[in-house]
Protein backbone atom coordinates (compact mmCIF):
# COMPACT_ATOMS: atom_id res chain seq x y z
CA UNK A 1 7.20 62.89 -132.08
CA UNK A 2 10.01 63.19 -129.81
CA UNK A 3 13.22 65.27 -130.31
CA UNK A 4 16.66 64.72 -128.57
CA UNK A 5 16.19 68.60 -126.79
CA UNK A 6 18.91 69.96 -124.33
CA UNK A 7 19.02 67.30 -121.64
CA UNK A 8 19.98 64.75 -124.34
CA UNK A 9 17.14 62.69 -123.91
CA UNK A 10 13.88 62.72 -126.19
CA UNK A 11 11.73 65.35 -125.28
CA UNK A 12 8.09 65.47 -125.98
CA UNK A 13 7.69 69.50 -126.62
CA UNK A 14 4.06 71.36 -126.18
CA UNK A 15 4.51 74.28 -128.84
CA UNK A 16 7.09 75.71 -130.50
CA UNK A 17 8.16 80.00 -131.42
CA UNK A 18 10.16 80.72 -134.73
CA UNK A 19 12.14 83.97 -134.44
CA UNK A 20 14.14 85.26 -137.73
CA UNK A 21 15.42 87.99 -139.47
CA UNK A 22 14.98 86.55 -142.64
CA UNK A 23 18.81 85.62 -142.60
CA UNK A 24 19.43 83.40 -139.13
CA UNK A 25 16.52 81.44 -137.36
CA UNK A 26 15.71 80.05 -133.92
CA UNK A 27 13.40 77.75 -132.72
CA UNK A 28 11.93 78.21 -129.36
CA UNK A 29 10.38 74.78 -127.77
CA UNK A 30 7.99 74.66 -124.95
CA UNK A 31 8.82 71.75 -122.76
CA UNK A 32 6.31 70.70 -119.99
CA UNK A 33 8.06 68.89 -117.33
CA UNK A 34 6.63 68.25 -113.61
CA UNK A 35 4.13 70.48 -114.64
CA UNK A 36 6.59 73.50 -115.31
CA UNK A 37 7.14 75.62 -118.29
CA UNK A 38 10.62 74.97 -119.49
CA UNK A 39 11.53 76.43 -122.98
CA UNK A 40 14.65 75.34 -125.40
CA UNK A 41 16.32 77.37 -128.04
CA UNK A 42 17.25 74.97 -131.19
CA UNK A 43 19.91 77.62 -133.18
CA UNK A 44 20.64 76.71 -136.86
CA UNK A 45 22.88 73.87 -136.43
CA UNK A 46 20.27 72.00 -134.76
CA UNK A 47 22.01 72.49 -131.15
CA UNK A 48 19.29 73.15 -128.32
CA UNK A 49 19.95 74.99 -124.63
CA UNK A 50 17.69 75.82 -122.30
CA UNK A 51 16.50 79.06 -122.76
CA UNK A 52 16.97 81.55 -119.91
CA UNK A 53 16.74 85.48 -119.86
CA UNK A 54 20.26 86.16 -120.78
CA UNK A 55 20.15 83.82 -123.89
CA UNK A 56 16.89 85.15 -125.04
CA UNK A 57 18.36 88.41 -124.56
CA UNK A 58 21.77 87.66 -126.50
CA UNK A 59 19.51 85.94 -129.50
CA UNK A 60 17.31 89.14 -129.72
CA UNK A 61 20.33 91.75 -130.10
CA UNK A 62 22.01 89.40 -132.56
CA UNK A 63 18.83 89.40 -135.06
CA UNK A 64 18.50 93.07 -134.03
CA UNK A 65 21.94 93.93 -135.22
């Protein structure tokens, strides 16, 4: 099944990483496009970015905090 992911259009993703602190979630989606690893962060309103070290970064001292 196909998801509307970052780029707006529907997105075929390859796996998928749930991170939580039992009070906020995100989804992590593995996107293989052109035979590259891209990964998307879905937050809790359903919004997905591309993921990129500063976001994963900003995600993990949020949960940590």
């Amino acid at each position: 099944m196909a998801i509307r992911g970052a780029s707006g259009d529907a997105t075929e993703f390859s796996g998928r990483v749930d991170i939580t602190d039992g009070y906020r979630k995100y989804n992590l989606y593995r996107e293989i496009n052109q035979g590259k690893d891209l990964w998307q962060i879905s937050d809790e309103r359903n919004r997905f970015t591309y993921l990129n070290a500063e976001s994963f970064e900003r995600i993990l001292q949020a949960l940590l905090s």
